[in-house]
N, C-alpha and C. Protein backbone atom coordinates (compact mmCIF):
# COMPACT_ATOMS: atom_id res chain seq x y z
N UNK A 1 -92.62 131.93 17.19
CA UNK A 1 -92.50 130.64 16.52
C UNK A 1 -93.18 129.56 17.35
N UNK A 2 -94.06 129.10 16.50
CA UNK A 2 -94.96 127.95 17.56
C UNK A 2 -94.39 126.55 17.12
N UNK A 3 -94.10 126.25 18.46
CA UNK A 3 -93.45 124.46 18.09
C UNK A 3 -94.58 123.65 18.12
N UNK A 4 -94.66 122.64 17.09
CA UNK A 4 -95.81 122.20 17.11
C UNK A 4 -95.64 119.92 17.55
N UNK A 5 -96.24 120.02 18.54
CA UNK A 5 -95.77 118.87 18.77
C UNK A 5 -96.96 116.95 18.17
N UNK A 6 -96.39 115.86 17.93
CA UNK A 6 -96.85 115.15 17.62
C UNK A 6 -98.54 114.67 18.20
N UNK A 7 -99.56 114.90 18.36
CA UNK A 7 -100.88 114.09 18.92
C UNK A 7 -100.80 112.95 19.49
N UNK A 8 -100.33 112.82 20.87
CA UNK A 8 -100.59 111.29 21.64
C UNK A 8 -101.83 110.92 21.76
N UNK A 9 -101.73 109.67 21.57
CA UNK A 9 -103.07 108.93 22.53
C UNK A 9 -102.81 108.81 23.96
N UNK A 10 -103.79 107.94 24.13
CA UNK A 10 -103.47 108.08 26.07
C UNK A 10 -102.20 106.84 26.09
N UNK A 11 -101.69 107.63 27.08
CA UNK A 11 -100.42 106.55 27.28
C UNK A 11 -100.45 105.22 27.52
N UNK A 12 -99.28 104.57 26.97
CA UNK A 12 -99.49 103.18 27.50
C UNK A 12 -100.71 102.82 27.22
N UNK A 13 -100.91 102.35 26.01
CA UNK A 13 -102.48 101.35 25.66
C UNK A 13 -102.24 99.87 25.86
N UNK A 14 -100.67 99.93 26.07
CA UNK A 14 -100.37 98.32 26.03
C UNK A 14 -100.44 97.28 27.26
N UNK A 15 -100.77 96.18 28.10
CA UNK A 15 -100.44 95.76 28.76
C UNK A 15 -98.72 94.80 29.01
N UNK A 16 -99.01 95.04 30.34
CA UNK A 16 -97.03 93.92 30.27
C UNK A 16 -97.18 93.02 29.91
N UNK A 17 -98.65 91.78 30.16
CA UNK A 17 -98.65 90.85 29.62
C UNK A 17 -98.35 90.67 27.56
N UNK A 18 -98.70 91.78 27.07
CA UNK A 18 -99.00 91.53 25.92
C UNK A 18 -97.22 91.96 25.42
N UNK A 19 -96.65 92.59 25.93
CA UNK A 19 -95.26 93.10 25.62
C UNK A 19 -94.56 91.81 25.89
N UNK A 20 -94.26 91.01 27.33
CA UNK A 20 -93.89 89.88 27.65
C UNK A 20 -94.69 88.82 26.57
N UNK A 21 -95.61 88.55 25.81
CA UNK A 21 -95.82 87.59 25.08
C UNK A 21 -95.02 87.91 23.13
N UNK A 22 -95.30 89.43 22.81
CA UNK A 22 -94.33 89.69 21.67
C UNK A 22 -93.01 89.69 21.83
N UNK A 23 -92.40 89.79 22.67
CA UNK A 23 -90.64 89.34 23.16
C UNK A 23 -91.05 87.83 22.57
N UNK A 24 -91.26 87.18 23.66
CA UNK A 24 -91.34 85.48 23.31
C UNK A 24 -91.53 85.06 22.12
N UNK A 25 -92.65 85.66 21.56
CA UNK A 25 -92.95 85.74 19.97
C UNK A 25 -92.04 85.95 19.15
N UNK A 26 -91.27 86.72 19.37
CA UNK A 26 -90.05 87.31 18.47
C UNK A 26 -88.79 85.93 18.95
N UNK A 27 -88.36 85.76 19.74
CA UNK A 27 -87.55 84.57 20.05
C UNK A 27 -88.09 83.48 19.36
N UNK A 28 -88.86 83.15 19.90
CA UNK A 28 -89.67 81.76 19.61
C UNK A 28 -89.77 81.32 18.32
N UNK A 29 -90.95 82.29 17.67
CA UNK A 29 -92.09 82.22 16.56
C UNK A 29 -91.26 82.38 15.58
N UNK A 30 -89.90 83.31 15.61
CA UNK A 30 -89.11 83.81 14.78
C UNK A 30 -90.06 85.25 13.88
N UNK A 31 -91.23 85.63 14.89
CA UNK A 31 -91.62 87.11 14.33
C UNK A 31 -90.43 87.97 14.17
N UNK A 32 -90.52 88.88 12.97
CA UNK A 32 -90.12 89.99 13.27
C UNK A 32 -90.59 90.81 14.61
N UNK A 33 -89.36 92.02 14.43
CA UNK A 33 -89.52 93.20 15.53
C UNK A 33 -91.67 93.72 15.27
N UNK A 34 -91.48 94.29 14.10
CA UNK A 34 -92.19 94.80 13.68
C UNK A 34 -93.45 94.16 13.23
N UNK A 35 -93.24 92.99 13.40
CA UNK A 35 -94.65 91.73 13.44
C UNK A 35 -94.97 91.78 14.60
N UNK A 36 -94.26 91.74 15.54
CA UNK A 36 -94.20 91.23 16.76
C UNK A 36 -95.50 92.79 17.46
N UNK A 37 -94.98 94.01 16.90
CA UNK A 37 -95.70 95.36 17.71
C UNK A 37 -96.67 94.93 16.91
N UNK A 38 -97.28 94.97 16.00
CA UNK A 38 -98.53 95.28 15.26
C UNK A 38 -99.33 94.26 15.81
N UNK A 39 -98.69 93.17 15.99
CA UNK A 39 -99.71 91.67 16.36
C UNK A 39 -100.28 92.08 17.45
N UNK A 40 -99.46 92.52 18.61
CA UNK A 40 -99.80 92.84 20.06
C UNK A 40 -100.43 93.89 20.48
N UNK A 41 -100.43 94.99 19.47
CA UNK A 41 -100.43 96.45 19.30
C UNK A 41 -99.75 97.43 20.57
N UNK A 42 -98.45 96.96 19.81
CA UNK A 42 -97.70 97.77 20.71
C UNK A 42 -96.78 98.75 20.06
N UNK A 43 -96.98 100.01 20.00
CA UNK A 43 -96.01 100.98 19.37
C UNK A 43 -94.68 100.50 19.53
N UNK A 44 -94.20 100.19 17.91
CA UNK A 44 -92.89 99.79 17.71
C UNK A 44 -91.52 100.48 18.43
N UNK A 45 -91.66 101.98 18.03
CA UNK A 45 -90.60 102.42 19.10
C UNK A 45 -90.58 101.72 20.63
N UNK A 46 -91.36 101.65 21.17
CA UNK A 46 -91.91 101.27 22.87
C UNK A 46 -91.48 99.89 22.87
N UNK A 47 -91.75 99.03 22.02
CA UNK A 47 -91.52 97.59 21.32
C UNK A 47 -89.96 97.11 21.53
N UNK A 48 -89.10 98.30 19.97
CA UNK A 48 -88.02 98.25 20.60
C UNK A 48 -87.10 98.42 22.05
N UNK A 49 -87.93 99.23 22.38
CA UNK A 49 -86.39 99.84 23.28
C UNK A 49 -87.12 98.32 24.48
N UNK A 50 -87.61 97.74 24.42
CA UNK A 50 -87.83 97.07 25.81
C UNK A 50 -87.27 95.82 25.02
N UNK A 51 -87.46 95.41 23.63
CA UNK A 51 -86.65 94.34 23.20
C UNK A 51 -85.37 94.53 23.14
N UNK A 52 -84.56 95.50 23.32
CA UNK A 52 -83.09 95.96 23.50
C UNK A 52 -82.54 95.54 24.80
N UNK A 53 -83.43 96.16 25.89
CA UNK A 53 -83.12 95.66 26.80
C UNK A 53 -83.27 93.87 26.97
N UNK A 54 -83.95 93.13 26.69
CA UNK A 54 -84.46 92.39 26.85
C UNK A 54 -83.21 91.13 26.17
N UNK A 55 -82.83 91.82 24.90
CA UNK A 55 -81.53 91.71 24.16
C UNK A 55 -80.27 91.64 24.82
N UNK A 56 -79.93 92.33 25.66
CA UNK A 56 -79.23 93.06 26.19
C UNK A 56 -78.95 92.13 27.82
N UNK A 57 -79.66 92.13 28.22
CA UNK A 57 -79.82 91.47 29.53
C UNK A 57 -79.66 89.51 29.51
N UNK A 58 -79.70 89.43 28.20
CA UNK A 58 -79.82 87.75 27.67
C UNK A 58 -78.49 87.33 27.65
N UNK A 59 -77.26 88.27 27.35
CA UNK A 59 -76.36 88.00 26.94
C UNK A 59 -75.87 86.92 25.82
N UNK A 60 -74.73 86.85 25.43
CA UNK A 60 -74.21 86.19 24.58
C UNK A 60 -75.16 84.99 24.14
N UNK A 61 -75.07 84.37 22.91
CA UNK A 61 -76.30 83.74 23.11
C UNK A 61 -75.38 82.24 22.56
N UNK A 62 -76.19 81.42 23.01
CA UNK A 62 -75.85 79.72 23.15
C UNK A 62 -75.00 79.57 21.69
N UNK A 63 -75.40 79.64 21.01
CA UNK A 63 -75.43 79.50 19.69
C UNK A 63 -74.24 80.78 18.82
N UNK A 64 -73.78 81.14 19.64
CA UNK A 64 -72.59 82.11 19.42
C UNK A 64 -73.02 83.75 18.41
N UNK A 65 -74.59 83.47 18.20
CA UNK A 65 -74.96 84.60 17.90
C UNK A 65 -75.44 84.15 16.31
N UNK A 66 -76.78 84.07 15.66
CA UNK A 66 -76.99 84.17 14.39
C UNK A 66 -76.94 85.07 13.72
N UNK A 67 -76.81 84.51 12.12
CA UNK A 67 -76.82 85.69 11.97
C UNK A 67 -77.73 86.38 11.30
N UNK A 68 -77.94 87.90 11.01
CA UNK A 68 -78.89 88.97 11.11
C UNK A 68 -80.14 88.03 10.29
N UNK A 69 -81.03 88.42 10.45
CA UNK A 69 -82.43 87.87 9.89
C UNK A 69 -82.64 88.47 8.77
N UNK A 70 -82.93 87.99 7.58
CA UNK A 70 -82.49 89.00 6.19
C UNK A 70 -84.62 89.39 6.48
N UNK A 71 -84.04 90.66 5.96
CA UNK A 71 -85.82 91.70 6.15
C UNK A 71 -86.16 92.18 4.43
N UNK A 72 -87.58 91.89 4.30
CA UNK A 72 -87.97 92.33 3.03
C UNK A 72 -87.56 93.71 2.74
N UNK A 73 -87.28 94.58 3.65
CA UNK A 73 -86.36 95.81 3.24
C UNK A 73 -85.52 96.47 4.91
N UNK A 74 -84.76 97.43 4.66
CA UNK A 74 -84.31 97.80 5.95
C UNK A 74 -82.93 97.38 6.59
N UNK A 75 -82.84 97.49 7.64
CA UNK A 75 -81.54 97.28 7.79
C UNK A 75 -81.94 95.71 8.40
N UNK A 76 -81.17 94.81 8.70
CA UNK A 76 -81.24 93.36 8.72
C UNK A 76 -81.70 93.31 10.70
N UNK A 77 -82.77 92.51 10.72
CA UNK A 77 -82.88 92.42 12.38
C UNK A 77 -81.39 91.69 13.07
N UNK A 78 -80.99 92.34 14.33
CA UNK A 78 -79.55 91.69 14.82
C UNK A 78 -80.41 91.17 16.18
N UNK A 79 -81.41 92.11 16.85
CA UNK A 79 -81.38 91.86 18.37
C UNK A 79 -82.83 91.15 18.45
N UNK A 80 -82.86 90.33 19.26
CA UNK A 80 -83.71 89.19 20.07
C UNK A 80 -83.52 87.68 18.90
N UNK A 81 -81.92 87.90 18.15
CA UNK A 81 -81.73 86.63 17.10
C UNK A 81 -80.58 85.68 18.43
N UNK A 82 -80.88 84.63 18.03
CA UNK A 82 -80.06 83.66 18.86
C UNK A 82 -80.58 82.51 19.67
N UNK A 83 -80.09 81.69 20.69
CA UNK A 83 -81.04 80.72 21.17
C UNK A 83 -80.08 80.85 22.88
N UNK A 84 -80.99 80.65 23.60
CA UNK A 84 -81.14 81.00 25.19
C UNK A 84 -81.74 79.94 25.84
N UNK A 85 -81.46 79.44 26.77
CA UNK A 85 -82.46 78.69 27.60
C UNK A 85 -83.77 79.16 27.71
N UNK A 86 -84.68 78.62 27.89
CA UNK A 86 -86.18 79.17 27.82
C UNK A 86 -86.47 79.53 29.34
N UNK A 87 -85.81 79.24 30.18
CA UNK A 87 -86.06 80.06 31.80
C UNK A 87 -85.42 81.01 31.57
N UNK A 88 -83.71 81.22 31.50
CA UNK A 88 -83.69 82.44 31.30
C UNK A 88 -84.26 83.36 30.34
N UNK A 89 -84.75 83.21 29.53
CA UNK A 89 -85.65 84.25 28.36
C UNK A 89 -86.60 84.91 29.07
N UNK A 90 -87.02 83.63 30.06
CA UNK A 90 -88.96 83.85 30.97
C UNK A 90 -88.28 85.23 32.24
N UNK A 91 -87.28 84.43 33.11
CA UNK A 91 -86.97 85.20 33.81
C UNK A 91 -86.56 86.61 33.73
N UNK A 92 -85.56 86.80 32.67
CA UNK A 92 -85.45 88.36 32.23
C UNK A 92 -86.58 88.87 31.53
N UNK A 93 -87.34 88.74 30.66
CA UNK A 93 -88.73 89.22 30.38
C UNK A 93 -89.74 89.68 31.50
N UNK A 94 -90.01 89.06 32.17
CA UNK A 94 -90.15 89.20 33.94
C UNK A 94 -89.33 90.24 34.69
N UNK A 95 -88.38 90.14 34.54
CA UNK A 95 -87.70 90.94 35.03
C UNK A 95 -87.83 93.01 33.92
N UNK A 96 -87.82 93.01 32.93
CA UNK A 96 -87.73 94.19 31.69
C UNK A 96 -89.07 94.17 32.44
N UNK A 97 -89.87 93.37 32.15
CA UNK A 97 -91.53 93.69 31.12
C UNK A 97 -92.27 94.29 32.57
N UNK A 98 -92.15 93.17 33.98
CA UNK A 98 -92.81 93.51 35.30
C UNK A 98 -92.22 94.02 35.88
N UNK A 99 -90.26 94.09 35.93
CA UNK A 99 -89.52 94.78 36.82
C UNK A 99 -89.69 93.58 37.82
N UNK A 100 -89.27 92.93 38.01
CA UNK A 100 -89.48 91.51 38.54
C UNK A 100 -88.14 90.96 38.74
N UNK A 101 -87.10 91.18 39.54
CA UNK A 101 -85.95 91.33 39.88
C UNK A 101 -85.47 89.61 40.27
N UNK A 102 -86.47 89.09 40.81
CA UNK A 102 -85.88 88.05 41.72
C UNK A 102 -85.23 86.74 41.27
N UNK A 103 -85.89 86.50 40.17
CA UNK A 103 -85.54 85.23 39.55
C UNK A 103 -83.87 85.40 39.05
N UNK A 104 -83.68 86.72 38.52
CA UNK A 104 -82.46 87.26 38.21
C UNK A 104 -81.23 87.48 39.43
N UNK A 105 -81.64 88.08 40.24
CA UNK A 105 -80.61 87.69 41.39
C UNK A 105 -80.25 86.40 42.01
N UNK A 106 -81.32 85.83 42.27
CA UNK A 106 -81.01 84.13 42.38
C UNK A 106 -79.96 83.53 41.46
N UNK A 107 -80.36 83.99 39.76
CA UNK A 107 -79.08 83.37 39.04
C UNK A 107 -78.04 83.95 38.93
N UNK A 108 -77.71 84.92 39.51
CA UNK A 108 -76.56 85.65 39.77
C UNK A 108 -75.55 85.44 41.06
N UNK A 109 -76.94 84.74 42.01
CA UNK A 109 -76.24 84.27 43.01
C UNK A 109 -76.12 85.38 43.84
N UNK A 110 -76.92 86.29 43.74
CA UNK A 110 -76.66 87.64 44.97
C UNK A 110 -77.99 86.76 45.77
């Protein structure tokens, strides 16, 4: 039985800069998830999971959390909805996108 697996391209076609500018885009611009990969050309799976984190690391958001973004079909966008200070957005993006730790420990106070 031959497993037959999907055809990659070469890995990673994307730069960090361009991943760190579709995050922002998606906050900001109010892009979708899925506006946000195609604009930048960044494979949506790859897209998500770094906007999860990115989600994720923002915590609770100012605004007690909006709600879901209604989508021309699909399940409703929940994550990168809300409003954040715009340093912390920069700093954790920096931190996901470059691995860029520092700005984040400073506000943590370590």
């Amino acid at each position: 039985q031959q497993l037959r697996f999907r055809e990659r391209g070469p890995l990673k076609s994307w730069r960090p800069e361009a991943m760190a500018e579709a995050i922002f885009s998606v906050l900001k611009e109010g892009l979708s998830l899925s506006q946000a990969a195609r604009k930048y050309d960044i494979p949506y799976p790859t897209f998500v999971l770094y906007a999860n984190r990115v989600h994720n690391m923002l915590g609770p958001s100012l605004d007690g959390g909006a709600d879901p973004r209604p989508k021309a079909r699909g399940r409703p966008q929940r994550i990168l909805l809300g409003m954040w200070p715009e340093e912390l957005i920069r700093s954790v993006i920096k931190a996901v996108v470059f691995r860029d730790y520092r700005e984040i420990k400073e506000d943590m106070g370590a």
